[in-house]
Structures are given as C-alpha cells and as structure tokens.
C-alpha atoms as a PDB file:
ATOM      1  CA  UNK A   1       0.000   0.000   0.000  1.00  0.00           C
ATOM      2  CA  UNK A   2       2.693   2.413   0.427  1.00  0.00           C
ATOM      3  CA  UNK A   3       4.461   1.690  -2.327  1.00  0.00           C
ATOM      4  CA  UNK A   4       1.082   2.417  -4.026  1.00  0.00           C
ATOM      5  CA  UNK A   5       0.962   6.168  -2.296  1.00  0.00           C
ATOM      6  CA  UNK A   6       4.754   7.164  -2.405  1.00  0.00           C
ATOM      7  CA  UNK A   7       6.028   5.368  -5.846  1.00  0.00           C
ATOM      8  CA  UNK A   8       3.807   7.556  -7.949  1.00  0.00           C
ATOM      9  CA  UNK A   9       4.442  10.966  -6.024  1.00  0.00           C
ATOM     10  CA  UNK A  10       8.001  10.070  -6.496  1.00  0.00           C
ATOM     11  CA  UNK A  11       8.847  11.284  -2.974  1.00  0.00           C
ATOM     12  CA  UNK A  12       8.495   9.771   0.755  1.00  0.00           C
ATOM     13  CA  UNK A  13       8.037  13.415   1.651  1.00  0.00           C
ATOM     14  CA  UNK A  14       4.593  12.921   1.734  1.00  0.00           C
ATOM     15  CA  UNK A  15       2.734  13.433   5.836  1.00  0.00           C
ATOM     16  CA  UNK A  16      -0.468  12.979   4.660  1.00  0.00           C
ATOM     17  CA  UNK A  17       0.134   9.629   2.980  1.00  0.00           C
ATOM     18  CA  UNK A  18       2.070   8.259   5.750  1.00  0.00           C
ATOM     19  CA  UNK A  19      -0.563   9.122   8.271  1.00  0.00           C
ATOM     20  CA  UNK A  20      -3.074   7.682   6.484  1.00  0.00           C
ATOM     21  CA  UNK A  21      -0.925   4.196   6.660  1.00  0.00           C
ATOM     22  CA  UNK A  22      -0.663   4.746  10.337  1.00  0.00           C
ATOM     23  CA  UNK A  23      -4.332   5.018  10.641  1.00  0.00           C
ATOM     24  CA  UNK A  24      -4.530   2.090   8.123  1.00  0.00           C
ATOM     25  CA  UNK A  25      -2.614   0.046  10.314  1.00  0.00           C
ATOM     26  CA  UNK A  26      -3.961   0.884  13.680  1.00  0.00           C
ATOM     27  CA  UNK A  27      -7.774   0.102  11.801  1.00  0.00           C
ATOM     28  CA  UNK A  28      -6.427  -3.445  10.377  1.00  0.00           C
ATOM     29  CA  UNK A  29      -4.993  -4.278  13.922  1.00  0.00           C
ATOM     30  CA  UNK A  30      -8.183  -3.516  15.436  1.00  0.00           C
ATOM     31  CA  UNK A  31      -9.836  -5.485  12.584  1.00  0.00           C
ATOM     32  CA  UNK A  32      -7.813  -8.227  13.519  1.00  0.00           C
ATOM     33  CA  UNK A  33      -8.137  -8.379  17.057  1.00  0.00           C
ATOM     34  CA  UNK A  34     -12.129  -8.113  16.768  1.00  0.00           C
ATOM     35  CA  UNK A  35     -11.988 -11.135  14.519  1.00  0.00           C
ATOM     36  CA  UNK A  36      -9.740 -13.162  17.122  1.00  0.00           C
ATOM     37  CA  UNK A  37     -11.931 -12.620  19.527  1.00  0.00           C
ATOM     38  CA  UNK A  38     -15.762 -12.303  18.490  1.00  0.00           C
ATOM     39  CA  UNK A  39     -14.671 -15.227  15.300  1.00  0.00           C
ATOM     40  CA  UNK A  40     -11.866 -16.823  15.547  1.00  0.00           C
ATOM     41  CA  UNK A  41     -12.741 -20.068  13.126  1.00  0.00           C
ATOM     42  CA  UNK A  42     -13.352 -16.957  10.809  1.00  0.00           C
ATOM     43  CA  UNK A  43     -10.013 -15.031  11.130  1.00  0.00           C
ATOM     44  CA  UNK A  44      -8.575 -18.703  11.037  1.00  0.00           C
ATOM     45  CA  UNK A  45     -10.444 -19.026   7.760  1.00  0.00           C
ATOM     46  CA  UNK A  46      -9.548 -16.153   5.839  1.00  0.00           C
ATOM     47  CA  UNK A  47      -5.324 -16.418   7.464  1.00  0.00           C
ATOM     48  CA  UNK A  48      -5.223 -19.413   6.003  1.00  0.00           C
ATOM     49  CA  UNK A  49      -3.424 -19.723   2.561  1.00  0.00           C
ATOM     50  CA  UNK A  50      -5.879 -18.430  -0.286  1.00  0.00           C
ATOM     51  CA  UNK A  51      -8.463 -20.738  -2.004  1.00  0.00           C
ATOM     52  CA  UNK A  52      -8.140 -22.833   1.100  1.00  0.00           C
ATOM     53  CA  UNK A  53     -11.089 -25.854   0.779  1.00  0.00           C
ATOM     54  CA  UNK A  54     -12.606 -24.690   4.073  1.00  0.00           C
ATOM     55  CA  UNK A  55     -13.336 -21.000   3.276  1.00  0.00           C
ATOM     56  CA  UNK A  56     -16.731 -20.210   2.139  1.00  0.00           C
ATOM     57  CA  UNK A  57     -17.045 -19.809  -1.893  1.00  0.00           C
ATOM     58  CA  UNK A  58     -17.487 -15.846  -0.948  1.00  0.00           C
ATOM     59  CA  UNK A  59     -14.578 -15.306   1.111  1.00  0.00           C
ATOM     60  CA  UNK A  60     -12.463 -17.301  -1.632  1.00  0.00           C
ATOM     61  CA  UNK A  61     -13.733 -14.732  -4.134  1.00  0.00           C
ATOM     62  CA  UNK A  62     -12.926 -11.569  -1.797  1.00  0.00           C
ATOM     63  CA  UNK A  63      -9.496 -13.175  -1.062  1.00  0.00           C
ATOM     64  CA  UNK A  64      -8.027 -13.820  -4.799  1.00  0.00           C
ATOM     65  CA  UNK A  65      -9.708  -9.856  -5.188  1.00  0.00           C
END
C-alpha cells in the first residue's frame, strides 16, 4: 500500500500519505483483534493460505480480489 501512495508521487516526503498508513494500520490491527476474539474459526479461515477448501465460496472470491 505504500508503495502504491509514495512510488507515484516520487517522494516519501509525503505526511499525509504516511498518516493515512498509520491510521490504516492501527484500523487493520483492530480489525484483527475483533476477529480473534468475536470469530476466531473466521479469522482462522480467511489467514489461512488463499483458495483454502474450508473457506466459504465468498470469502475465496474476496481473497483472490
């Protein structure tokens, strides 16, 4: 993802890009934590390598996208 902000602005002198990754990864740690606890066979699920036979057809989908 940050490749994705700073590549094409061709400079890592960038704050607002670099906060928005912080706040990116603060959100997918939450994210992440919430799963581990209210799902776990869920986070478990979608961890495991993609296409895995015991995801749902759905999450397979969202995975490879």
């Amino acid at each position: 993802m940050g490749a994705g902000l700073f590549l094409p602005a061709g400079t890592p002198d960038w704050p607002r890009a670099a906060q928005f990754l912080v706040v990116y990864g603060v959100v997918v740690c939450l994210a992440v934590v919430v799963m581990a606890r209210g799902a776990p066979g869920g986070l478990e699920a979608r961890l495991a390598a993609p296409a895995a036979a015991s995801q749902p057809s759905g999450d397979r989908v969202a995975t490879t996208a």
